[in-house]
N, C-alpha and C. Protein backbone atom coordinates (compact mmCIF):
# COMPACT_ATOMS: atom_id res chain seq x y z
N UNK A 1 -49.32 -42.10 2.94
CA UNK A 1 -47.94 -42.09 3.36
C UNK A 1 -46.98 -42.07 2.19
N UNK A 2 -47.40 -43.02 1.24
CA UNK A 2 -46.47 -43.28 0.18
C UNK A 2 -46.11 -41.68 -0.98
N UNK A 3 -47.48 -40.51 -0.37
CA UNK A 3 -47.45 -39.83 -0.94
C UNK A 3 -46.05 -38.73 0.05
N UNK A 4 -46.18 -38.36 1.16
CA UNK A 4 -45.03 -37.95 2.00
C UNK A 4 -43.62 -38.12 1.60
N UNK A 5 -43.66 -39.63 1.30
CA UNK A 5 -42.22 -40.21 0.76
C UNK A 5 -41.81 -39.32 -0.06
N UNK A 6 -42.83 -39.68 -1.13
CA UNK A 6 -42.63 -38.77 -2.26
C UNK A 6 -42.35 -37.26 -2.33
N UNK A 7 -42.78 -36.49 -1.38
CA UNK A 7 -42.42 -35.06 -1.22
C UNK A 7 -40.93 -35.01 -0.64
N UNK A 8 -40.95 -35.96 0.44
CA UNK A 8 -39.56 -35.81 0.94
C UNK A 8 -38.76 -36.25 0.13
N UNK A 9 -38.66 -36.98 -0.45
CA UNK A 9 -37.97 -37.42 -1.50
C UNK A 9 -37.30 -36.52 -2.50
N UNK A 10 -38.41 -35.85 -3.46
CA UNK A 10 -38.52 -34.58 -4.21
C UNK A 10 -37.32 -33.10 -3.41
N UNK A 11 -38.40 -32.93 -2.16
CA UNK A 11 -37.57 -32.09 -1.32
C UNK A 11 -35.79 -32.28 -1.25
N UNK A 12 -35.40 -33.77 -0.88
CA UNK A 12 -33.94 -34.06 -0.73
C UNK A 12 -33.71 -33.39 -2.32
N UNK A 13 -34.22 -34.15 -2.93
CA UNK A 13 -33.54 -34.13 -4.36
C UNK A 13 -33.36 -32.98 -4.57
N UNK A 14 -34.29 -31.70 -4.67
CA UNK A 14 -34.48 -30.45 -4.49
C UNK A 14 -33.07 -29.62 -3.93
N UNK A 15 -33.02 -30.09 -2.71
CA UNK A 15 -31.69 -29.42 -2.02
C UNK A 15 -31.03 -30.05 -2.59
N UNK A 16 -30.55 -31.06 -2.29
CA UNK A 16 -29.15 -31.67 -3.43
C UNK A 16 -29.04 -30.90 -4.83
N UNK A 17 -29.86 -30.64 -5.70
CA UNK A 17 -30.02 -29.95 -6.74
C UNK A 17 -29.51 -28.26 -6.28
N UNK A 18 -29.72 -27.72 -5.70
CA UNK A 18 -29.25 -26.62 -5.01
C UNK A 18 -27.94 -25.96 -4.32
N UNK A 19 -28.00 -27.62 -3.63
CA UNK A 19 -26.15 -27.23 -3.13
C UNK A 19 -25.66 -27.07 -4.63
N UNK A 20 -25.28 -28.27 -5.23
CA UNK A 20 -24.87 -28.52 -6.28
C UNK A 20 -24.32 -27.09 -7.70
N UNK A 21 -25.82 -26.41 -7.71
CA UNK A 21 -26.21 -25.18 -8.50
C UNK A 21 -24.94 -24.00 -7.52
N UNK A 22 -25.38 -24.43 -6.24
CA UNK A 22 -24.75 -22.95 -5.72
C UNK A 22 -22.97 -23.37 -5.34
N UNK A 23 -22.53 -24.88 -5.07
CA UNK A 23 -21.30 -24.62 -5.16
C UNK A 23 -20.81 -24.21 -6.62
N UNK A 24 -20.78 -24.52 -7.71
CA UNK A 24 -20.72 -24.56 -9.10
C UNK A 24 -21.17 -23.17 -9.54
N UNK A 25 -21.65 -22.51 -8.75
CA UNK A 25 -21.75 -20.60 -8.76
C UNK A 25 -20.65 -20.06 -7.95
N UNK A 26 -20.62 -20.36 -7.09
CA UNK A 26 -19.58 -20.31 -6.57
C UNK A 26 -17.98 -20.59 -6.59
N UNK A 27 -17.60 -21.94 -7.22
CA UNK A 27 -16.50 -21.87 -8.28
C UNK A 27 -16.51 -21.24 -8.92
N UNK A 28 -17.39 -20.53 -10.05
CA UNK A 28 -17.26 -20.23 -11.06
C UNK A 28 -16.67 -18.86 -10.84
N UNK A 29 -17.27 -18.18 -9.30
CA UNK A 29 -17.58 -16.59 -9.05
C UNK A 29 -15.84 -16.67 -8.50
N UNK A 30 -15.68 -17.42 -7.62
CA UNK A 30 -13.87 -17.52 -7.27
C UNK A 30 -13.30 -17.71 -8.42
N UNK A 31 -13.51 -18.62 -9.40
CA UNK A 31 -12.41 -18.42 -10.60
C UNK A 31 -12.21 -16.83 -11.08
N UNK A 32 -13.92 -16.50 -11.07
CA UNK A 32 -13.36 -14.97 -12.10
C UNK A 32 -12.59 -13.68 -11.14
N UNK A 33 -13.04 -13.99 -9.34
CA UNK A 33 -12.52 -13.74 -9.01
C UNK A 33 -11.08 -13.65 -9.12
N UNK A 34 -10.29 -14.72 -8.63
CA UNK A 34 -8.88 -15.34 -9.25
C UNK A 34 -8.70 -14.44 -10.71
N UNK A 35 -9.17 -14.73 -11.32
CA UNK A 35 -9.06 -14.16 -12.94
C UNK A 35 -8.65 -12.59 -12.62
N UNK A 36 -9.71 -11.74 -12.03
CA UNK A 36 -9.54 -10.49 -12.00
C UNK A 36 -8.38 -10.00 -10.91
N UNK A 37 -7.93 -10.50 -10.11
CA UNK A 37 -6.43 -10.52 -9.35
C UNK A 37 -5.73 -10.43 -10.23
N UNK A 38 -5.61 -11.90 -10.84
CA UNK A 38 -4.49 -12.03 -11.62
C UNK A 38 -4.12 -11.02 -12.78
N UNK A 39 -5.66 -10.36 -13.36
CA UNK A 39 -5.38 -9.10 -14.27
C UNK A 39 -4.71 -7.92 -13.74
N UNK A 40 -5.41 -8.03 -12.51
CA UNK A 40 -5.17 -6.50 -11.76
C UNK A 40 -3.64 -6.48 -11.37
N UNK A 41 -2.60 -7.62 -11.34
CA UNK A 41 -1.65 -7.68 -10.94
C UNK A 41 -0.99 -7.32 -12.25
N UNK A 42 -1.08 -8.18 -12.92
CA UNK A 42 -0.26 -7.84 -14.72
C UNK A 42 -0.76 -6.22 -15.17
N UNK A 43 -1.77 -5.73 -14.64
CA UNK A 43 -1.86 -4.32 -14.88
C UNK A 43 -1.11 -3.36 -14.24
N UNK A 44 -0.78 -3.68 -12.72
CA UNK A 44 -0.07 -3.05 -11.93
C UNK A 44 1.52 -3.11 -12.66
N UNK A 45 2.11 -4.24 -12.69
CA UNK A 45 3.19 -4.69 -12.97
C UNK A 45 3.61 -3.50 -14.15
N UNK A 46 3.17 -4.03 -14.85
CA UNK A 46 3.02 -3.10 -16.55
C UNK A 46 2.85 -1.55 -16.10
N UNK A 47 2.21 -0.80 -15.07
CA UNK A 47 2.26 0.17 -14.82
C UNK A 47 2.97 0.74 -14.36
N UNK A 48 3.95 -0.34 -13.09
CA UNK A 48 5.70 0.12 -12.64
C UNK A 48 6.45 0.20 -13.95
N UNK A 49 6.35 -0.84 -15.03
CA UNK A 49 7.13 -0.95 -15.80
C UNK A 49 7.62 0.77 -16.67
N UNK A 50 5.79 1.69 -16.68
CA UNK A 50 5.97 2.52 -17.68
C UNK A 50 6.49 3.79 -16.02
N UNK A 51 6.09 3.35 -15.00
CA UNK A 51 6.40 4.31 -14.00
C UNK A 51 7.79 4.20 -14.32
N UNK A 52 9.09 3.49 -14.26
CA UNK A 52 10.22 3.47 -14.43
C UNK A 52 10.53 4.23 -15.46
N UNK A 53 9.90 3.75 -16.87
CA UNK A 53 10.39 4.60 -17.71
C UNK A 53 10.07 6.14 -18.11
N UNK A 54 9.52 6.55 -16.94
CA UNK A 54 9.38 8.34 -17.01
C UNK A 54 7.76 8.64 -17.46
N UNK A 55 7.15 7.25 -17.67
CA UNK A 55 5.89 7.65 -18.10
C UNK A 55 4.52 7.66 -17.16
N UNK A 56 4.21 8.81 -16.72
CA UNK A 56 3.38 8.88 -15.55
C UNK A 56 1.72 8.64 -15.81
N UNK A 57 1.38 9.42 -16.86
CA UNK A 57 0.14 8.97 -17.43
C UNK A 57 -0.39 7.56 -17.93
N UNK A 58 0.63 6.97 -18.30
CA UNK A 58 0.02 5.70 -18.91
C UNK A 58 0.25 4.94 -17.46
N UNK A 59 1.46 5.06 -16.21
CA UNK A 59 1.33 4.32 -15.42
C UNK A 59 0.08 4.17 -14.92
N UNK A 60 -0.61 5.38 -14.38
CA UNK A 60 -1.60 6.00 -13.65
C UNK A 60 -2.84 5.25 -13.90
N UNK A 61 -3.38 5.65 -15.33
CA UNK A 61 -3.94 5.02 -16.42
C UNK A 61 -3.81 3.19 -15.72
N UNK A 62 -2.91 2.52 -15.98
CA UNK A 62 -2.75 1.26 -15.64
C UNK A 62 -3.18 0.86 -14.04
N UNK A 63 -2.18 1.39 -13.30
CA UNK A 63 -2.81 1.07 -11.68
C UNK A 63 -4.13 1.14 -11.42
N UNK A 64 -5.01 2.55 -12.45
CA UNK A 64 -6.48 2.79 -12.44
C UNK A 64 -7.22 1.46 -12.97
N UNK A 65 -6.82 1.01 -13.72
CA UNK A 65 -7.43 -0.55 -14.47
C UNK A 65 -6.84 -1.62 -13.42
N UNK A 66 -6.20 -1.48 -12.87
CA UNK A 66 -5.69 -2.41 -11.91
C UNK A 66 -6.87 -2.59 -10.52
N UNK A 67 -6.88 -1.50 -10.42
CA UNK A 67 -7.86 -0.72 -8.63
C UNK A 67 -9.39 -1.11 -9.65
N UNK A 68 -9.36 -1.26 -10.24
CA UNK A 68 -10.81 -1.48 -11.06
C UNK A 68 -11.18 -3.17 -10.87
N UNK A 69 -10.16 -3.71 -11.42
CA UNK A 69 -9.91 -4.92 -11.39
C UNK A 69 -10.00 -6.07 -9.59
N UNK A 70 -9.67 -5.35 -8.86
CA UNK A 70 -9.57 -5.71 -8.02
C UNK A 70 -9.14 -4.73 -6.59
N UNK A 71 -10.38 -3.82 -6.14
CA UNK A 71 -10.68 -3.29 -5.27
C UNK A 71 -9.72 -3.37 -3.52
N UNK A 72 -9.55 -5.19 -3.53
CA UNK A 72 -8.93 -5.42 -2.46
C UNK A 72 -7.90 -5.28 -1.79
N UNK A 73 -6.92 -5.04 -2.88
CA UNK A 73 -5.51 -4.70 -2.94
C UNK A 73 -5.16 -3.15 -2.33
N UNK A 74 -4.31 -2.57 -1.40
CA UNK A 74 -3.84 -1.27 -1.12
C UNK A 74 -3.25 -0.71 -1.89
N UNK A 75 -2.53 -1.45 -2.62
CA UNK A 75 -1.12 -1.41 -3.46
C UNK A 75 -1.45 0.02 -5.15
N UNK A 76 -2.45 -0.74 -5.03
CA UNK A 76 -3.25 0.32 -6.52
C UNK A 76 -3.19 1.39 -6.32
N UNK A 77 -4.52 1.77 -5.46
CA UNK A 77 -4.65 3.04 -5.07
C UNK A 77 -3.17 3.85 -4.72
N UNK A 78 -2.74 3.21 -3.59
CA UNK A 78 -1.22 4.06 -3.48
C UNK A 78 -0.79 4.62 -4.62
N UNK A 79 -0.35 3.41 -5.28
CA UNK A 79 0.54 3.60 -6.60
C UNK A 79 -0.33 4.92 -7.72
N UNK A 80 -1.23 4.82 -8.01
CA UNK A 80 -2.57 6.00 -8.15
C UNK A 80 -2.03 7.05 -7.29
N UNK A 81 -2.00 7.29 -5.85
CA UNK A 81 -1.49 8.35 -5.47
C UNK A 81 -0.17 8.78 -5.94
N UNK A 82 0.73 7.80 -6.08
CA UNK A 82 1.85 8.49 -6.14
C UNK A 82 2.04 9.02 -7.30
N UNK A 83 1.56 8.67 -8.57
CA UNK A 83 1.52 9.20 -9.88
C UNK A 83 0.89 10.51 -9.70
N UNK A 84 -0.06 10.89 -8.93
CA UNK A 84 -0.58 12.22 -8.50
C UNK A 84 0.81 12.91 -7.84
N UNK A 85 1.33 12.10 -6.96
CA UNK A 85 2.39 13.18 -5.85
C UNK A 85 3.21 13.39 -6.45
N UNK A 86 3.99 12.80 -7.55
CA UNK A 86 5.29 13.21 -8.26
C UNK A 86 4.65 14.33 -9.40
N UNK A 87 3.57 14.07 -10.18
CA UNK A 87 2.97 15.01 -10.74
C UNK A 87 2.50 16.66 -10.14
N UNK A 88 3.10 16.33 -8.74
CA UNK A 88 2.49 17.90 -8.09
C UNK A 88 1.20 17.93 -7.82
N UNK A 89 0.83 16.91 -8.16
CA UNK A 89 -1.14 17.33 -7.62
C UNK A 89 -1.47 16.60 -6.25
N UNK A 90 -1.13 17.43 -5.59
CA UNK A 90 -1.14 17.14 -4.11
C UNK A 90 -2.57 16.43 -3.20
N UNK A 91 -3.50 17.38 -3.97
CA UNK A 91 -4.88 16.77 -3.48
C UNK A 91 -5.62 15.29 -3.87
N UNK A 92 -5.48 15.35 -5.35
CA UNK A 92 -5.75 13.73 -5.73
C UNK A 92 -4.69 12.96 -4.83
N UNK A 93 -3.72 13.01 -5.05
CA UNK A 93 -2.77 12.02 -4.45
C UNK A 93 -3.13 11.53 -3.29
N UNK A 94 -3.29 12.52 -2.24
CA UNK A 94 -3.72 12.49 -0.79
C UNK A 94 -5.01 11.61 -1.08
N UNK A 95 -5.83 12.10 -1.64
CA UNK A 95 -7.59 10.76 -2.10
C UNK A 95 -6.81 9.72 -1.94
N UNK A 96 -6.00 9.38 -2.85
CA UNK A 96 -5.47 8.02 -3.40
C UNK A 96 -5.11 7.05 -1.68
N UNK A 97 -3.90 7.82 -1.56
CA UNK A 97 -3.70 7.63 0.09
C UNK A 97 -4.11 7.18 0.83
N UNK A 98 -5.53 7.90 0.56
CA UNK A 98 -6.62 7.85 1.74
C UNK A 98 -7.26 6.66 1.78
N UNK A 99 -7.61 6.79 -0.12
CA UNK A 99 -8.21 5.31 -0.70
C UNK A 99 -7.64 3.56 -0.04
N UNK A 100 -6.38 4.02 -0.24
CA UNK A 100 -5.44 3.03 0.20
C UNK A 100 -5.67 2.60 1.40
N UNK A 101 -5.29 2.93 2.51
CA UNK A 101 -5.60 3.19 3.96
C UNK A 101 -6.68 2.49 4.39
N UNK A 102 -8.37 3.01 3.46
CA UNK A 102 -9.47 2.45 3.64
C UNK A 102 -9.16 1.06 3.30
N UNK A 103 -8.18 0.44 2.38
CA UNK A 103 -8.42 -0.72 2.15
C UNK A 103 -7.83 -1.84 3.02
N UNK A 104 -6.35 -1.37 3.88
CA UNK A 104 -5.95 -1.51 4.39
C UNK A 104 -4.80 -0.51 5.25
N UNK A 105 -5.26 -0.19 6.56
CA UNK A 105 -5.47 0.31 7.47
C UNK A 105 -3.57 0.77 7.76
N UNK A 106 -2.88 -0.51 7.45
CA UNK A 106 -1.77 -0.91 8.00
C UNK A 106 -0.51 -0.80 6.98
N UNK A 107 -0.88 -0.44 5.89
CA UNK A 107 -0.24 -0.39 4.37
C UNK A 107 0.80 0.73 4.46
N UNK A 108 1.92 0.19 4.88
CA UNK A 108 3.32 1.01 4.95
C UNK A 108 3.21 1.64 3.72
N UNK A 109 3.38 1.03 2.78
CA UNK A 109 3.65 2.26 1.72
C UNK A 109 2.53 4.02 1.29
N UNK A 110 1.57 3.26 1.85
CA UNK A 110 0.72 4.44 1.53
C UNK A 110 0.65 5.55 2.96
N UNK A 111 1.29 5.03 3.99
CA UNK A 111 1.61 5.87 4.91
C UNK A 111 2.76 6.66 5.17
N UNK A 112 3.67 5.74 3.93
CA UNK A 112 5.36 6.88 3.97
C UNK A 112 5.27 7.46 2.41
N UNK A 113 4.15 7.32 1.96
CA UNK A 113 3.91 8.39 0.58
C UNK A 113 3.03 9.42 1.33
N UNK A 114 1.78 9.19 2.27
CA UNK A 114 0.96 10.28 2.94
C UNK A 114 2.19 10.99 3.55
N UNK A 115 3.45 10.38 4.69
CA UNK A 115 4.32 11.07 5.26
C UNK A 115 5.24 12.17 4.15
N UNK A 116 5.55 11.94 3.15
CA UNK A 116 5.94 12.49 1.50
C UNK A 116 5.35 13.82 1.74
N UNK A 117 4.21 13.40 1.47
CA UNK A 117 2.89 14.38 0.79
C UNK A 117 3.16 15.97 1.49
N UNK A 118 2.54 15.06 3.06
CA UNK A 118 2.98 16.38 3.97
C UNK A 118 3.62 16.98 4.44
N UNK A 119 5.07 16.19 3.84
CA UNK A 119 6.12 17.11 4.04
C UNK A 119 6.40 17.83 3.46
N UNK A 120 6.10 17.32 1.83
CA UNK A 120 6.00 18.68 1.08
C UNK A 120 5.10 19.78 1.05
N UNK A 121 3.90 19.92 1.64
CA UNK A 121 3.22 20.44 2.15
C UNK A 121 3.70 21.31 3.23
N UNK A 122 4.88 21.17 3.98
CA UNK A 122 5.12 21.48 5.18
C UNK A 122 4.66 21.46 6.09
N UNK A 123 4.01 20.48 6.62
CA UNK A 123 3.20 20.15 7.66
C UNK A 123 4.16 18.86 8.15
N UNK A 124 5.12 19.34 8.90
CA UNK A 124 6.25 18.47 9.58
C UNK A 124 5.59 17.46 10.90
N UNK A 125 4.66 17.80 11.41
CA UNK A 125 4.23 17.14 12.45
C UNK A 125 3.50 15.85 12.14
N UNK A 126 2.26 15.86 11.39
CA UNK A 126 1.68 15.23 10.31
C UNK A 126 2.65 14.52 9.66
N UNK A 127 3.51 15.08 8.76
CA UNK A 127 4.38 13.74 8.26
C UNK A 127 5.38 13.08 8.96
N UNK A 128 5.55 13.57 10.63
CA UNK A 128 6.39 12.72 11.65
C UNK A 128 4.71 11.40 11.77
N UNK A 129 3.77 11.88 11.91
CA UNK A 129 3.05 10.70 12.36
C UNK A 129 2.98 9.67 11.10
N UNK A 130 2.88 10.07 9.84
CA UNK A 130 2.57 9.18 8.98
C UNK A 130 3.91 8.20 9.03
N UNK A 131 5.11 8.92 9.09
CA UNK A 131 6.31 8.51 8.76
C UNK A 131 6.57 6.90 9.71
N UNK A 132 5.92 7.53 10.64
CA UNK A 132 6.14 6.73 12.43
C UNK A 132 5.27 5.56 12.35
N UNK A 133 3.75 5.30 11.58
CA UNK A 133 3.13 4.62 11.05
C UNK A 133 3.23 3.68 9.95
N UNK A 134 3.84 3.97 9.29
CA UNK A 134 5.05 3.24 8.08
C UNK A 134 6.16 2.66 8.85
N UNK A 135 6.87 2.93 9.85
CA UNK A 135 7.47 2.49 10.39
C UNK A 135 7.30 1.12 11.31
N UNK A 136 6.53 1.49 11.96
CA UNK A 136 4.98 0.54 12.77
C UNK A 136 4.86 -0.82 12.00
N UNK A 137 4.43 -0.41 10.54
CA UNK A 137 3.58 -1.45 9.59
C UNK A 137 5.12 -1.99 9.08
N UNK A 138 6.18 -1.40 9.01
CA UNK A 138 7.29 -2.15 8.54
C UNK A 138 8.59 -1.52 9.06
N UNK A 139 8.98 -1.60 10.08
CA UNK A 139 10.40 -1.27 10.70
C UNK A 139 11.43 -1.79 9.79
N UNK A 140 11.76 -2.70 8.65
CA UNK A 140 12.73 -2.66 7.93
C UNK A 140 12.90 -1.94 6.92
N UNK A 141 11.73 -1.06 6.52
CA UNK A 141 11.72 0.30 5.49
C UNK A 141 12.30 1.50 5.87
N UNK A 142 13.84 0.78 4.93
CA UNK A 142 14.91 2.39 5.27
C UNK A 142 14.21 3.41 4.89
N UNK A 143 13.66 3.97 4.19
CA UNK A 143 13.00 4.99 3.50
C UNK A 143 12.32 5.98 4.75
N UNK A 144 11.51 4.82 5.29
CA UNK A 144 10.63 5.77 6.36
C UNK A 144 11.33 6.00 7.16
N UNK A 145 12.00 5.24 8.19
CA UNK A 145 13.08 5.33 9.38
C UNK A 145 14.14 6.42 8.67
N UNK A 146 14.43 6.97 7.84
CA UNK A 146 15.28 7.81 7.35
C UNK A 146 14.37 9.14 7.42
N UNK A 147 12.99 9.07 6.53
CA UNK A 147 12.34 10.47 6.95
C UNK A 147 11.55 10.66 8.13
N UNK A 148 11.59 9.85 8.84
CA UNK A 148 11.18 9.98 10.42
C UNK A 148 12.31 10.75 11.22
N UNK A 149 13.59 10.12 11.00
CA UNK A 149 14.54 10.58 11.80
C UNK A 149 14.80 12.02 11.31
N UNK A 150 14.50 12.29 9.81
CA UNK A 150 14.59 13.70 9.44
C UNK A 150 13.27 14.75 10.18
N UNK A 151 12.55 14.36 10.28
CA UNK A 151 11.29 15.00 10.73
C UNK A 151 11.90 15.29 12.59
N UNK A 152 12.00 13.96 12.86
CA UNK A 152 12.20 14.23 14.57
C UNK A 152 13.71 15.61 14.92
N UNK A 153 14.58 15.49 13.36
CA UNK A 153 15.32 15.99 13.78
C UNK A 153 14.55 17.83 13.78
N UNK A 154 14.21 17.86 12.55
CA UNK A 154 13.27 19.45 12.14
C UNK A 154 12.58 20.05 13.30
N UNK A 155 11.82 19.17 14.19
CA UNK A 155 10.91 19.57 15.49
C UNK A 155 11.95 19.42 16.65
N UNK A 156 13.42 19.50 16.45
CA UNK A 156 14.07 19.76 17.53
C UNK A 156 14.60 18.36 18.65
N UNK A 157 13.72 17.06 18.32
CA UNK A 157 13.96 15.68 18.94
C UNK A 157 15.16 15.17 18.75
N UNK A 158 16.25 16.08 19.03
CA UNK A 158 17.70 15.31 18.94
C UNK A 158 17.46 13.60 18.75
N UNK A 159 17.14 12.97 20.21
CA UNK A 159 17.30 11.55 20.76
C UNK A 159 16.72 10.80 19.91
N UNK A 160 15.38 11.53 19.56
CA UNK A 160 14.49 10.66 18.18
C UNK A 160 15.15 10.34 17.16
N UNK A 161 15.54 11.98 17.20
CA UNK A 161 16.13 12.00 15.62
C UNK A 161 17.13 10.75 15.67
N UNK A 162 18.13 10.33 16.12
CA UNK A 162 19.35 9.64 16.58
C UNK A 162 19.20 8.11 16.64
N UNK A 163 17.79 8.27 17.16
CA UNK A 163 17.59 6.88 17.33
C UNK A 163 16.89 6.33 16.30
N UNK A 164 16.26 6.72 14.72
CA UNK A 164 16.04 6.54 13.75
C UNK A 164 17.01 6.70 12.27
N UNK A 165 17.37 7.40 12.32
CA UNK A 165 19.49 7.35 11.89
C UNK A 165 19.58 5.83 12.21
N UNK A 166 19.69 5.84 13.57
CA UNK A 166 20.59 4.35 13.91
C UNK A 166 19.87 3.24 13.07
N UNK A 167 18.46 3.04 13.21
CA UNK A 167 17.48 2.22 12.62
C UNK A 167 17.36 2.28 11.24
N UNK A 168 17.55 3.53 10.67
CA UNK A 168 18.21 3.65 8.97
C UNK A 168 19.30 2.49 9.01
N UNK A 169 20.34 3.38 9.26
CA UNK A 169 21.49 2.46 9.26
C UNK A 169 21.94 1.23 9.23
N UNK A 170 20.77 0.35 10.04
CA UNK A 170 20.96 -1.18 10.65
C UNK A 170 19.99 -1.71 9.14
N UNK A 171 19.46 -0.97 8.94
CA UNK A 171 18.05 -1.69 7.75
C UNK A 171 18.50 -1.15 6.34
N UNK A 172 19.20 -0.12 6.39
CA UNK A 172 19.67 0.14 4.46
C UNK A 172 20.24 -1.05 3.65
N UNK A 173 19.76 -0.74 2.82
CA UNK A 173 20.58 -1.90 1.95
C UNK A 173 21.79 -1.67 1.51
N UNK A 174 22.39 -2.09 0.89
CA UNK A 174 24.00 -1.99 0.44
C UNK A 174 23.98 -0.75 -0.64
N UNK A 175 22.93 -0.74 -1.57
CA UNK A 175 23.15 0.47 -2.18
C UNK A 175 22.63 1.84 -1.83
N UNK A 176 22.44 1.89 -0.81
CA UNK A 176 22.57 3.04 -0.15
C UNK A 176 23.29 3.73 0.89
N UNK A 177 25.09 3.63 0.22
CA UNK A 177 25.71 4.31 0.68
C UNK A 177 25.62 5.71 1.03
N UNK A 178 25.60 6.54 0.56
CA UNK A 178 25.77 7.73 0.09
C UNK A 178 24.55 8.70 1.43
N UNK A 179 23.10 7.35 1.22
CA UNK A 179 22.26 7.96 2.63
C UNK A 179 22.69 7.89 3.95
N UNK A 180 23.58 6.72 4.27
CA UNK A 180 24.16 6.29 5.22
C UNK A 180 25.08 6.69 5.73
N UNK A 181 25.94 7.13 4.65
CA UNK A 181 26.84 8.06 5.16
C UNK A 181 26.56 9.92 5.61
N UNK A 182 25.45 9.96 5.05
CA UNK A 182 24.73 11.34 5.69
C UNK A 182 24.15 11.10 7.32
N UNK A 183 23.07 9.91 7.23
CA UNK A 183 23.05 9.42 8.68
C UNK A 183 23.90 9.56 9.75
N UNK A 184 25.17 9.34 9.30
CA UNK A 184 26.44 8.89 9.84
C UNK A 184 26.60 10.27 10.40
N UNK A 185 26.99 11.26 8.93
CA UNK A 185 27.02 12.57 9.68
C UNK A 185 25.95 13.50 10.64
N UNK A 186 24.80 13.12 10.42
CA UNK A 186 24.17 14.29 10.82
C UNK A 186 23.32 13.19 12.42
N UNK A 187 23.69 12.26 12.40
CA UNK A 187 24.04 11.47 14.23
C UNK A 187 25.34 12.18 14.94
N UNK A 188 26.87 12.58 13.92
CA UNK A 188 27.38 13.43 15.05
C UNK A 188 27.25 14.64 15.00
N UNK A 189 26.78 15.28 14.25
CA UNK A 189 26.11 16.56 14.16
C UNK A 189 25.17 16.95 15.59
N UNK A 190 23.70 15.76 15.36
CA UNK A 190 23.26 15.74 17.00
C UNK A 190 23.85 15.60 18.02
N UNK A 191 24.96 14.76 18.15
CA UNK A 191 25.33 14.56 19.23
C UNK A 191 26.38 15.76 19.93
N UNK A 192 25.95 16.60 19.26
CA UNK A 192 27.68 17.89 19.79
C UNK A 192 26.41 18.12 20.54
């Protein structure tokens, strides 16, 4: 019997020894986790920084070390696309997009840059749905509600068109006069 003890004994100790090993792997794997967020964010950041200043390659370059860094994020990839879409390279960009999307499904921005894409493309129908989907994932994004209402107006949807104008309008921010006041006009434009 005294020998049983002893196994069970061993055994506890055993698992206790184990949890122990695997929470303490597990901290360690969330810290570097944590760690690699936190890179992937200061990479992104730094990559708007050079996107602002006219520099598209090194942004690109950066968001790419960013999406490396941390897979989980939508935000990368997009931003990756859009350095493709302002560059004219229509097809990477769209990957990027796509990339995005896969990561999260619901990611306004990468659905009113896909809505972008295909409008420049001319595929007006397609970028009414992306536009309308961005809208969906964030109804306070003047941006999309502005090229939605442009799209509904192109396919002839007066009422659409009109009723996304209005939704521009209520959600622009203050410095965007100048869109608002186009809104303004081309709501009584529809309405003759």
């Amino acid at each position: 019997m005294k020998l049983t003890t002893i196994k069970r004994q061993i055994f506890v100790i055993f698992v206790i020894f184990a949890q122990i090993f695997s929470s303490q792997m597990c901290a360690e794997s969330k810290s570097e986790d944590m760690n690699s967020k936190f890179q992937a964010t200061e990479k992104n950041n730094e990559g708007i920084r050079y996107l602002q200043a006219k520099d598209i390659g090194k942004a690109k370059e950066l968001f790419e070390e960013a999406f490396k860094l941390d897979g989980t994020s939508p935000e990368y990839p997009s931003n990756i696309g859009y350095c493709y879409l302002i560059s004219n390279q229509l097809d990477e960009a769209e990957k990027y997009f796509k990339k995005s999307l896969n990561v999260d499904s619901r990611y306004f921005r990468a659905h009113y840059n896909m809505g972008v894409l295909l409008q420049t493309k001319g595929d007006i129908e397609n970028a009414k749905e992306s536009y309308a989907k961005a809208v969906n994932s964030n109804p306070s994004f003047p941006e999309a509600n502005y090229n939605l209402a442009l799209m509904y107006m192109r396919l002839g949807q007066k009422k659409s068109a009109i009723e996304y104008f209005e939704k521009f309008i209520s959600v622009a921010s203050p410095d965007m006069q100048q869109p608002v006041k186009d809104a303004k006009q081309r709501i009584i434009e529809l309405k003759k």
